[in-house]
C-alpha atoms as a PDB file:
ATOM      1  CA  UNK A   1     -71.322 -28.642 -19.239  1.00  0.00           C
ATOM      2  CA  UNK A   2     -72.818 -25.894 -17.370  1.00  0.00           C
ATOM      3  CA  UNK A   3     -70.729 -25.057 -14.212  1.00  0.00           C
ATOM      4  CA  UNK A   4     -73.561 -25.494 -11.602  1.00  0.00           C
ATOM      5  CA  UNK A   5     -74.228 -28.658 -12.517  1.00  0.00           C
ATOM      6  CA  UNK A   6     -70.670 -29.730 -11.204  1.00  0.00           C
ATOM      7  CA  UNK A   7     -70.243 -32.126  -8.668  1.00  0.00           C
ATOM      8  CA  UNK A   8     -67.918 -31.241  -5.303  1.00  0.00           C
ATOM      9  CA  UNK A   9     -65.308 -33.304  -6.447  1.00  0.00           C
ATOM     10  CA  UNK A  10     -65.502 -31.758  -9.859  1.00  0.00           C
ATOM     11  CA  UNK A  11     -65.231 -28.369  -8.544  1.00  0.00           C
ATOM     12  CA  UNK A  12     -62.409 -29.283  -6.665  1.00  0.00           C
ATOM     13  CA  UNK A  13     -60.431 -30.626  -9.901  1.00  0.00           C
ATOM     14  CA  UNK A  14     -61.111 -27.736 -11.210  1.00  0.00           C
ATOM     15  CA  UNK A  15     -59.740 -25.058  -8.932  1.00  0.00           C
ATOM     16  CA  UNK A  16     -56.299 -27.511  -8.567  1.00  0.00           C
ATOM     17  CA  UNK A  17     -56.124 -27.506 -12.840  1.00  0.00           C
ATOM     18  CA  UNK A  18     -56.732 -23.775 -12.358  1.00  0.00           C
ATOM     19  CA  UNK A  19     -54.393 -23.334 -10.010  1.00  0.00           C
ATOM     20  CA  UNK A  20     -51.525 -25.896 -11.823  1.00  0.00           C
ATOM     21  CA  UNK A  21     -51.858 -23.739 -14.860  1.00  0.00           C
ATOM     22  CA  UNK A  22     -51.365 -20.263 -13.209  1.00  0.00           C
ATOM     23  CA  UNK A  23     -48.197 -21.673 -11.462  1.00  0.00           C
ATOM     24  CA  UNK A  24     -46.940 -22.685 -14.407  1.00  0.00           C
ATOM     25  CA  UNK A  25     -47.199 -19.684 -15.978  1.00  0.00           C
ATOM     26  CA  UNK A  26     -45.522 -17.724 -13.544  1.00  0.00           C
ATOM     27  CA  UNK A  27     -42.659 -19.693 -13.969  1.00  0.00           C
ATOM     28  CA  UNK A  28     -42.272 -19.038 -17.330  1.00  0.00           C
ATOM     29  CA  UNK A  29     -42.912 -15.133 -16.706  1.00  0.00           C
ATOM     30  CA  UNK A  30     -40.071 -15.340 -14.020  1.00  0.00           C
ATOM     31  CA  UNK A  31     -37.589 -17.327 -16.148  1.00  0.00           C
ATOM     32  CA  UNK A  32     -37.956 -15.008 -18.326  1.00  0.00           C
ATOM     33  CA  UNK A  33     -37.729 -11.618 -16.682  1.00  0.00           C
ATOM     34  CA  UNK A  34     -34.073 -13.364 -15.120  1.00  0.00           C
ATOM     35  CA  UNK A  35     -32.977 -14.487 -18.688  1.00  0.00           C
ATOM     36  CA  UNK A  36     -33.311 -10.455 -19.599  1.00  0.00           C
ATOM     37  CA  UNK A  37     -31.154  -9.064 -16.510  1.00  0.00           C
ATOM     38  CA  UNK A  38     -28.150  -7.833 -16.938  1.00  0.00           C
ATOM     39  CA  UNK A  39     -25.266  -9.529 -15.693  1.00  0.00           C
ATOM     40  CA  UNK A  40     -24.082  -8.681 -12.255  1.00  0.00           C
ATOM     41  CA  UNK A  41     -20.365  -6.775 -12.259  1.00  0.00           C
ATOM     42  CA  UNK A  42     -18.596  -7.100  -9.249  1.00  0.00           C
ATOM     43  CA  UNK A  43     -16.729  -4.244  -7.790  1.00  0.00           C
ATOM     44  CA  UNK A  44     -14.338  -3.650  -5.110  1.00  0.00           C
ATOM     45  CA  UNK A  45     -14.553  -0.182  -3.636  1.00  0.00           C
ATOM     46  CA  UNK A  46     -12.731   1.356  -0.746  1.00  0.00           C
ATOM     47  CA  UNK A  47     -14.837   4.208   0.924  1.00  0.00           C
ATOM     48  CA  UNK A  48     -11.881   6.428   2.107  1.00  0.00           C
ATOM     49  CA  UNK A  49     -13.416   8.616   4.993  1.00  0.00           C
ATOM     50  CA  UNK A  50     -11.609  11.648   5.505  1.00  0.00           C
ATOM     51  CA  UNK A  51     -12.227  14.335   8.394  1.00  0.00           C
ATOM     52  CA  UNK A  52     -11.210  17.860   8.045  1.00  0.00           C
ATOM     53  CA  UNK A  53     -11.083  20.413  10.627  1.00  0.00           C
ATOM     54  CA  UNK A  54     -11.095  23.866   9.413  1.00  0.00           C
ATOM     55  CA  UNK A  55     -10.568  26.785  12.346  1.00  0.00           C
ATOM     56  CA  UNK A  56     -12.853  29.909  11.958  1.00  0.00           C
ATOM     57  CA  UNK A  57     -10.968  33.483  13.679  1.00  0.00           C
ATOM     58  CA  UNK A  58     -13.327  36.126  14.170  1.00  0.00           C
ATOM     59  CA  UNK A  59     -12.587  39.269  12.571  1.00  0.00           C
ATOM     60  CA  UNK A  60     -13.401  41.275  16.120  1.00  0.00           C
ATOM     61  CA  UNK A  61     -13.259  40.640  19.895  1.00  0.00           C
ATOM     62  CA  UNK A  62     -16.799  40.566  20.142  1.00  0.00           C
ATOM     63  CA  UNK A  63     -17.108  36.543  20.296  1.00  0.00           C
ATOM     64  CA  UNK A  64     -15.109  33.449  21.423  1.00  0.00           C
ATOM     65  CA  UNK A  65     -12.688  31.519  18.245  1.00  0.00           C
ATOM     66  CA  UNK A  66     -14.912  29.021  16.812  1.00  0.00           C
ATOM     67  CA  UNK A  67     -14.279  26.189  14.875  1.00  0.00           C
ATOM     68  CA  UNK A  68     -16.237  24.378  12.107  1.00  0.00           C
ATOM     69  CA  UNK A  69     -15.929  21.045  11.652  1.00  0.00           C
ATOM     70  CA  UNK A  70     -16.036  19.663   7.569  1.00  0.00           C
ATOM     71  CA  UNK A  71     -16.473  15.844   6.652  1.00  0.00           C
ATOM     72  CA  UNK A  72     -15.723  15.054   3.282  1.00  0.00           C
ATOM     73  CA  UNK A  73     -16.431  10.626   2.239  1.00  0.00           C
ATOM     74  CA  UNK A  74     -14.475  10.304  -1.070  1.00  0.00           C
ATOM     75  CA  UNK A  75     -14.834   6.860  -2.874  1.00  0.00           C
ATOM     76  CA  UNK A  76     -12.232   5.587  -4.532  1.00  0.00           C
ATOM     77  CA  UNK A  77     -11.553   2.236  -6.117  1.00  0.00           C
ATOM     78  CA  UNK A  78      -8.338   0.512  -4.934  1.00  0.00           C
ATOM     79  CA  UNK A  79      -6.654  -0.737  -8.157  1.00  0.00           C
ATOM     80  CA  UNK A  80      -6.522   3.184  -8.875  1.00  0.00           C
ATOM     81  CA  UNK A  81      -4.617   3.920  -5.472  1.00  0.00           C
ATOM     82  CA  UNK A  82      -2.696   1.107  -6.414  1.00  0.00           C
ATOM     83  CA  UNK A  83      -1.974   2.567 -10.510  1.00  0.00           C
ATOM     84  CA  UNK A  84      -1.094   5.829  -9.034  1.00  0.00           C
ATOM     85  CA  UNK A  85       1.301   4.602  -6.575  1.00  0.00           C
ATOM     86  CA  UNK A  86       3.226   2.933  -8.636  1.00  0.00           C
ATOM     87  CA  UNK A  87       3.602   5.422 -11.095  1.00  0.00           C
ATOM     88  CA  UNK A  88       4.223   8.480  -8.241  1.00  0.00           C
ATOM     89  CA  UNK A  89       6.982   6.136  -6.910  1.00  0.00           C
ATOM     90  CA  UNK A  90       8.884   5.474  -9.680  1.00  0.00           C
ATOM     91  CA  UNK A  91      10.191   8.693 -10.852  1.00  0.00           C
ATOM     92  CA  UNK A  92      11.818   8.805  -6.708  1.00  0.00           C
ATOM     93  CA  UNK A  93      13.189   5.347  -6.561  1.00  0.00           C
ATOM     94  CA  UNK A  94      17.054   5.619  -6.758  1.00  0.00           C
ATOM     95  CA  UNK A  95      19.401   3.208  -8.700  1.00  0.00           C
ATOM     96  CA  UNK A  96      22.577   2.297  -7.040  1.00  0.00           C
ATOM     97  CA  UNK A  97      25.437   1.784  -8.858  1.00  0.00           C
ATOM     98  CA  UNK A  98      28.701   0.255  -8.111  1.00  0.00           C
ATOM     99  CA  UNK A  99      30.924   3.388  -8.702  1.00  0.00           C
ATOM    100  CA  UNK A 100      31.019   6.561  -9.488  1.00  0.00           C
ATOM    101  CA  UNK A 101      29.777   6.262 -12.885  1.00  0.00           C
ATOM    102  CA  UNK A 102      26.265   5.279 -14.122  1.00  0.00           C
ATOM    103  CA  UNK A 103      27.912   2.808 -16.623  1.00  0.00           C
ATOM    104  CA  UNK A 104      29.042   0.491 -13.822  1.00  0.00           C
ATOM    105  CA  UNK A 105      26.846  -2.131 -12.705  1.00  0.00           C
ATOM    106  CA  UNK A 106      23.228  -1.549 -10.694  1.00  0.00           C
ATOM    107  CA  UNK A 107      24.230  -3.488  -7.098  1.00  0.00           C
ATOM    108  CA  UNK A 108      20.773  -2.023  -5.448  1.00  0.00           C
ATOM    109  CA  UNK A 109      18.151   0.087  -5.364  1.00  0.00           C
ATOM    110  CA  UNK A 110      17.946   3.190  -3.010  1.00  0.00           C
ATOM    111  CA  UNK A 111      15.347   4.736  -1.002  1.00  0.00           C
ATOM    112  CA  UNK A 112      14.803   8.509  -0.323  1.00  0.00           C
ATOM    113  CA  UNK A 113      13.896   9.465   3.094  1.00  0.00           C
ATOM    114  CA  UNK A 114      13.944  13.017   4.477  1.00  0.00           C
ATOM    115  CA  UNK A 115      17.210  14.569   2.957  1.00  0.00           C
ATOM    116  CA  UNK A 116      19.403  10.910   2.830  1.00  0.00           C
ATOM    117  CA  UNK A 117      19.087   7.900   1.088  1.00  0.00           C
ATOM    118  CA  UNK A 118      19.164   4.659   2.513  1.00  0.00           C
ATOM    119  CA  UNK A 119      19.682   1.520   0.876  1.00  0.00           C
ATOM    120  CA  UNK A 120      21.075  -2.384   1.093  1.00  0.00           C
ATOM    121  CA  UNK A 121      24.564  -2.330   3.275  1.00  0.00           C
ATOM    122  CA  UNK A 122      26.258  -4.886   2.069  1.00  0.00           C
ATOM    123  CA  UNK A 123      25.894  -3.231  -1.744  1.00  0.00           C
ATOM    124  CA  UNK A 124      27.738  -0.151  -1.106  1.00  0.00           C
ATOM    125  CA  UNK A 125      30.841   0.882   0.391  1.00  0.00           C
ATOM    126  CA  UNK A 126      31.801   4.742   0.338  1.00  0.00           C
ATOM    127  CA  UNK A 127      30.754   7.024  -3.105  1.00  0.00           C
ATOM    128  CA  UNK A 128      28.569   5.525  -5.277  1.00  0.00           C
ATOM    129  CA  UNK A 129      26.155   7.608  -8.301  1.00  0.00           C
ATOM    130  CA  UNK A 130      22.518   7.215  -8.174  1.00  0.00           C
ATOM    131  CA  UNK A 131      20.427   7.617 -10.752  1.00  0.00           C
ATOM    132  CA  UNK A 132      16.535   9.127 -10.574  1.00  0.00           C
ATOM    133  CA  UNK A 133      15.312   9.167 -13.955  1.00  0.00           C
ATOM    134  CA  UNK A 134      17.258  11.484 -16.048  1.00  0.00           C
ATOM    135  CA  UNK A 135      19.129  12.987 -13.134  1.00  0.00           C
ATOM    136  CA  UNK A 136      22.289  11.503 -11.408  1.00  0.00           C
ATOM    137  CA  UNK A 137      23.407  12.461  -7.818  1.00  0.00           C
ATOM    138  CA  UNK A 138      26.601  11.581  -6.003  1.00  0.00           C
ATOM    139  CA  UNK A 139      26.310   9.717  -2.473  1.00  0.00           C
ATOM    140  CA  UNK A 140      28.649   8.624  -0.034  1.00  0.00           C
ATOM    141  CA  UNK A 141      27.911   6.203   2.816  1.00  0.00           C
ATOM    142  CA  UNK A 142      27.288   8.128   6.270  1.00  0.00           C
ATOM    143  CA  UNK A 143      26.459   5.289   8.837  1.00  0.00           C
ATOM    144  CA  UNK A 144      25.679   1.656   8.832  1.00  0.00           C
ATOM    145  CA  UNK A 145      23.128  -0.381  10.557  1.00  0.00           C
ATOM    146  CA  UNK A 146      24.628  -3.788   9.581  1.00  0.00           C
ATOM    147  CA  UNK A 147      22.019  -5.341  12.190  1.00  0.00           C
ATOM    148  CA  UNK A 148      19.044  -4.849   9.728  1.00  0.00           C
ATOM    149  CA  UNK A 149      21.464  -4.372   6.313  1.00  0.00           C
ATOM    150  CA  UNK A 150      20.631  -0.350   6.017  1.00  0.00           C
ATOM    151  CA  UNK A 151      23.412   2.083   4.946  1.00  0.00           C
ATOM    152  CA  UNK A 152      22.316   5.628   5.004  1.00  0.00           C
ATOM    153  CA  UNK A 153      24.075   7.753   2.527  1.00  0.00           C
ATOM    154  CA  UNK A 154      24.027  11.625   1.771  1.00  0.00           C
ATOM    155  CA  UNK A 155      24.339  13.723  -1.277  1.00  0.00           C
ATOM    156  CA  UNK A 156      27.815  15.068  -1.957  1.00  0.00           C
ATOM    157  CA  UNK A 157      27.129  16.352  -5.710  1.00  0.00           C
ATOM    158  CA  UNK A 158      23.706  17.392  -7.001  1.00  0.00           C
ATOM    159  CA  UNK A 159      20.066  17.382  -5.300  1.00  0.00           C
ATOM    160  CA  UNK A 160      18.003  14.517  -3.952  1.00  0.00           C
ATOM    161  CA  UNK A 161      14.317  14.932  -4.839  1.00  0.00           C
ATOM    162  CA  UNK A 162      11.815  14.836  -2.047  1.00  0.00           C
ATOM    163  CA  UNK A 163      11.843  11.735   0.247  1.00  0.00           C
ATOM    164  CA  UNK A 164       8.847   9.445   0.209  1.00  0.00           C
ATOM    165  CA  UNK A 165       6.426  10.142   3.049  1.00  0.00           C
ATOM    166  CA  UNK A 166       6.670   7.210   5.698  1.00  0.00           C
ATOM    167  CA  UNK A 167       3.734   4.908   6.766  1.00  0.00           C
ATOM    168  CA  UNK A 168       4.217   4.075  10.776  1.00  0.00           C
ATOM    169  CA  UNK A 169       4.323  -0.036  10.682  1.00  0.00           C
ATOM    170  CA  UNK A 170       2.181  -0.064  14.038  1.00  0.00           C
ATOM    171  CA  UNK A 171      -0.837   1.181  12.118  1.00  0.00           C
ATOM    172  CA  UNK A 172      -0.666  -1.615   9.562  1.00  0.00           C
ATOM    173  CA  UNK A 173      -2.647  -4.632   9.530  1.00  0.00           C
ATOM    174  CA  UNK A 174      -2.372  -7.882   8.542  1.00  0.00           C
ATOM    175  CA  UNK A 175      -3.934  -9.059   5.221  1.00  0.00           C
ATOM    176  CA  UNK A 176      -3.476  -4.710   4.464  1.00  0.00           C
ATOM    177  CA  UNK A 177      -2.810  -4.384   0.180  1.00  0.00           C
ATOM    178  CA  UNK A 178       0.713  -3.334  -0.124  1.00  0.00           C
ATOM    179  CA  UNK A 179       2.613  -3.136  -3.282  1.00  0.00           C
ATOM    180  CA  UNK A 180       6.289  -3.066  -4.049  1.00  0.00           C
ATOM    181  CA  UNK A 181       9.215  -2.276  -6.639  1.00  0.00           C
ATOM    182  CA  UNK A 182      11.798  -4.676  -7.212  1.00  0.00           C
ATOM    183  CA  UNK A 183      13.420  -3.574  -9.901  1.00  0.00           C
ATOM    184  CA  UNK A 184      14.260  -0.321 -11.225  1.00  0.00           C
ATOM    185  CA  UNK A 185      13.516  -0.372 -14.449  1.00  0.00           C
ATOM    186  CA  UNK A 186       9.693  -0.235 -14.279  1.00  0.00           C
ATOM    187  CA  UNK A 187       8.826  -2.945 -15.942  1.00  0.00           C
ATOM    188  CA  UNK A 188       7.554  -4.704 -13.110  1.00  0.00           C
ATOM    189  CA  UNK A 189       6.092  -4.619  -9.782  1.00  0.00           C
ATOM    190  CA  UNK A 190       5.000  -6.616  -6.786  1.00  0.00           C
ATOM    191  CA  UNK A 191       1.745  -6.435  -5.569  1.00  0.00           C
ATOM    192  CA  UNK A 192       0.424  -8.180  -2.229  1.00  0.00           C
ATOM    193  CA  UNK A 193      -0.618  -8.214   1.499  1.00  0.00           C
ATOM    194  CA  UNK A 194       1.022  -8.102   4.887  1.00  0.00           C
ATOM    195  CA  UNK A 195       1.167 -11.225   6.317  1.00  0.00           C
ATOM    196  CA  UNK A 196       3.608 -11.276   9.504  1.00  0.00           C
ATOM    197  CA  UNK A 197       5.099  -8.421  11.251  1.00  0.00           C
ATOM    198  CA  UNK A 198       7.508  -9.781  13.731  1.00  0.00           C
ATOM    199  CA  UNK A 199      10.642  -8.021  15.473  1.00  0.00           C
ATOM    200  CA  UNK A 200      14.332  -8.322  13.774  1.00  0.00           C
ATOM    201  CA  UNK A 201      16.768  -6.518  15.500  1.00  0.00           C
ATOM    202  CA  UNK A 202      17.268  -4.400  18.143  1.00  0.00           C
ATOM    203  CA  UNK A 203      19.350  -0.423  17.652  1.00  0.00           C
ATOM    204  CA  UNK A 204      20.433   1.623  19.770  1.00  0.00           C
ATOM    205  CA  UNK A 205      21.879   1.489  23.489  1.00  0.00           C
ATOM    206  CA  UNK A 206      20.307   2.422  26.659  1.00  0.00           C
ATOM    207  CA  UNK A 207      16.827   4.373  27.073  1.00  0.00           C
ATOM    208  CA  UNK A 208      17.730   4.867  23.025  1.00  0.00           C
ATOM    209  CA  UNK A 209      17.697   1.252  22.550  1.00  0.00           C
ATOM    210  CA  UNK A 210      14.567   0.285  20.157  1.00  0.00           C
ATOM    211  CA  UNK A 211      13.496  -2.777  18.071  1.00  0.00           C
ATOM    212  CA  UNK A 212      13.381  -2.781  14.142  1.00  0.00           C
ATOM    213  CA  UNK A 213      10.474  -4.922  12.951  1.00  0.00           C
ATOM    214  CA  UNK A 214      10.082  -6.735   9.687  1.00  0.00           C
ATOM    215  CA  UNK A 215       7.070  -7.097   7.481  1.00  0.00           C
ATOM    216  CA  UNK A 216       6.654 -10.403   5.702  1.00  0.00           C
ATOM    217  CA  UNK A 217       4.166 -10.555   2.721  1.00  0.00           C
ATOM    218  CA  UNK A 218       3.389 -12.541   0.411  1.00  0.00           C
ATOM    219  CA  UNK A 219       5.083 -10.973  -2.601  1.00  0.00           C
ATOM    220  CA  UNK A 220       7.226 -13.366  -4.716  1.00  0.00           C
ATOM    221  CA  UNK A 221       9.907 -13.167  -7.606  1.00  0.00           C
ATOM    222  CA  UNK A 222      13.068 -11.272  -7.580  1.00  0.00           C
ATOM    223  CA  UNK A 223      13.649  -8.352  -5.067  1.00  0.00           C
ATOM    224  CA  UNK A 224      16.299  -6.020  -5.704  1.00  0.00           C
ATOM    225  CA  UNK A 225      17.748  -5.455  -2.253  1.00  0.00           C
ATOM    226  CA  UNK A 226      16.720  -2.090  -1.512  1.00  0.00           C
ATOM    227  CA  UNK A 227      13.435  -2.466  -2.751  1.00  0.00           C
ATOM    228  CA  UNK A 228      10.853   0.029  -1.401  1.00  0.00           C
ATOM    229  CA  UNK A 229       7.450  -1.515  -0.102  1.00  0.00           C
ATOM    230  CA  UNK A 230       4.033   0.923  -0.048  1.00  0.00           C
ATOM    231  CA  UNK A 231       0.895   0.805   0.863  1.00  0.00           C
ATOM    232  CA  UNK A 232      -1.584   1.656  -1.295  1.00  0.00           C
ATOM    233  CA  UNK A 233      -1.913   5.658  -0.523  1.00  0.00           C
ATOM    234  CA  UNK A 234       1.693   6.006  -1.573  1.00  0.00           C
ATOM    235  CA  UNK A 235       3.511   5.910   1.764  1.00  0.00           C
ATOM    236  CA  UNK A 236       6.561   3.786   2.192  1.00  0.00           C
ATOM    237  CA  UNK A 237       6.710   0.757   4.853  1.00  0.00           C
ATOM    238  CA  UNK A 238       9.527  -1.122   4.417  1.00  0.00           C
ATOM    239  CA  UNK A 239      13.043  -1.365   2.272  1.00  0.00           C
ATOM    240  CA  UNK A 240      14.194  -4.801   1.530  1.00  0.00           C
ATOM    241  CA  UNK A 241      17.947  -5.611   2.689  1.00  0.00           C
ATOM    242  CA  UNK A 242      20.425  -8.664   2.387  1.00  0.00           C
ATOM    243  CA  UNK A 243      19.521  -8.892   6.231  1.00  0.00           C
ATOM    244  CA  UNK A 244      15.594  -9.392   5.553  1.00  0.00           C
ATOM    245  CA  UNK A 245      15.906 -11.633   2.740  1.00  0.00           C
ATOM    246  CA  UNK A 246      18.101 -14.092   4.944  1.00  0.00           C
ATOM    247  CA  UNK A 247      17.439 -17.307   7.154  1.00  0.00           C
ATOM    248  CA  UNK A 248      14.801 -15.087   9.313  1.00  0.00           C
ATOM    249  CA  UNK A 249      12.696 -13.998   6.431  1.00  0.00           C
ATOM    250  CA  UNK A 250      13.089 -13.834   2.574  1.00  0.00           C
ATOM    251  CA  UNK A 251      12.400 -12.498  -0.711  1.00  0.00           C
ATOM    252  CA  UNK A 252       8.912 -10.970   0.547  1.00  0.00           C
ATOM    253  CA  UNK A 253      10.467  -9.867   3.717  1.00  0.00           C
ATOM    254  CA  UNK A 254      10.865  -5.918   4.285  1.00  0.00           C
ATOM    255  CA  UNK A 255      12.710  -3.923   7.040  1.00  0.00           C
ATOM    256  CA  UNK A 256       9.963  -1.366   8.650  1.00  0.00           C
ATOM    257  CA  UNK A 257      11.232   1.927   7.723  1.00  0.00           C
ATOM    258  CA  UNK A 258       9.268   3.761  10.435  1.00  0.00           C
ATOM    259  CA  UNK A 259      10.974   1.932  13.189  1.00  0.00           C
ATOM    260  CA  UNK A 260      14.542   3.310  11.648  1.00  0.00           C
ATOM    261  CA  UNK A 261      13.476   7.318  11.053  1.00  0.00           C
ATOM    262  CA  UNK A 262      14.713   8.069  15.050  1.00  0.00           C
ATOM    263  CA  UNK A 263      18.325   6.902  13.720  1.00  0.00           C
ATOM    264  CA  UNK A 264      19.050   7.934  10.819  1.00  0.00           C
ATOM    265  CA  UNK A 265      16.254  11.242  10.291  1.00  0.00           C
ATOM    266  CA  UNK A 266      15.407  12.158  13.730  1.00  0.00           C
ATOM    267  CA  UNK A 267      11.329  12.319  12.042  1.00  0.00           C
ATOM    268  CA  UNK A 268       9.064   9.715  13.181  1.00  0.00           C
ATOM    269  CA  UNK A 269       6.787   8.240  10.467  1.00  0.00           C
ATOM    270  CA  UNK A 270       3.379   9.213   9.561  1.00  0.00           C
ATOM    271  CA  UNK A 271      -0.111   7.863   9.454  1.00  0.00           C
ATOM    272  CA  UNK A 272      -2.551   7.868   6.588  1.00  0.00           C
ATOM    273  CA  UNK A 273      -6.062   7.897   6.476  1.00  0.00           C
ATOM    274  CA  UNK A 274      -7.774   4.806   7.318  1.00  0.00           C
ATOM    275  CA  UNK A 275      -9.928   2.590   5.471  1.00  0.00           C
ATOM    276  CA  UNK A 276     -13.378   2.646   6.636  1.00  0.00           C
ATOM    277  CA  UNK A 277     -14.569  -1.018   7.395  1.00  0.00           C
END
């Protein structure tokens, strides 16, 4: 049939069968183009900004000091902060044991901070050997905070290794990764987020009176009392006490460790870097 013979109405047909057939086609170009694509991966990355400032001194008198200002965006992936944490920590943690020998019981775990160790009151009473890997130093207990369940104790025999670097609890924030060690032994760890900060007890008299928060998360299991709790750059938060995992909080439940520097270190916790939103 020769095309300009064609009716209207047969031209009409026409372009909609035209038209039907095309469409068709595309769809099967499209469903096929998807059924080649690579699956998505997911990935959760942390873009860690940091901001240097470097100071430039002239070499003569001729000009003012000037200073040059350096940003530096380093992306890192979180489980790694996490991995390296955990493995950083470990080798500072301190095992408490009952005596003066390390083949008496473990009754907690211990915390370095500054140049003294603080740990679970209620576990220790006055010399007691703590174990850092494969190095053992004698401690005896130097002052109590049975309010929070801290006893700070200091070397008497052999040398502490360097404290952990403390995390100020005001800069936290809730739903923040933190991870923690209950145990000693390094076979397992805790890993979770802030969920409560809340005050616990109050220190101090007078003008040097101050409040003691705890940090509730929502890491499970078995604590060791004088567990240490990070967050994810390494930093320690909290230390977990008979006094935090009682009525007011519980196996999750950490004593802020920044709030307790004034009393027993005279250094005030530090901040880290933030996490760029």
């Amino acid at each position: 049939m020769d095309v300009e013979h064609l009716t209207k109405t047969q031209i009409v047909l026409l372009a909609l069968l035209c038209t039907f057939v095309a469409s068709i086609a595309t769809a099967i170009v499209t469903v096929a183009l998807l059924a080649q694509a690579p699956p998505a991966v997911p990935q959760t990355i942390n873009h860690i900004i940091q901001r240097t400032v470097e100071t430039v001194v002239p070499t003569t008198d001729d000009g003012p000091t000037t200073e040059t200002i350096k940003e530096t965006t380093v992306v890192v992936k979180e489980d790694e902060l996490l991995s390296g944490t955990i493995s950083a920590s470990f080798g500072k943690l301190g095992i408490v044991h009952q005596g003066i020998g390390t083949t008496t019981p473990v009754v907690a775990l211990g915390v370095p901070v500054g140049t003294v160790l603080i740990t679970d009151a209620a576990s220790v009473s006055e010399t007691h050997a703590v174990e850092f890997g494969n190095d053992v130093v004698m401690y005896k207990v130097s002052a109590r905070f049975d309010e929070v369940g801290i006893a700070v104790l200091v070397p008497t025999e052999g040398k502490q290794p360097a404290g952990f670097r403390v995390a100020d609890v005001a800069q936290t924030k809730l739903g923040q990764s933190v991870v923690a060690l209950p145990s000693g032994t390094g076979t397992r760890v805790g890993i979770g987020a802030i969920t409560a900060r809340y005050n616990l007890a109050k220190l101090g008299e007078g003008e040097a009176e101050a409040s003691v928060r705890a940090i509730d998360t929502n890491i499970s299991g078995n604590v060791t009392v004088g567990a240490p709790l990070f967050n994810m750059f390494g930093d320690v938060l909290g230390i977990s006490t008979s006094i935090s995992q009682g009525p007011s909080g519980g196996v999750g439940t950490f004593v802020s460790i920044s709030d307790l520097t004034p009393f027993i270190t005279n250094v005030r916790g530090t901040t880290t870097q933030a996490v760029a939103q």
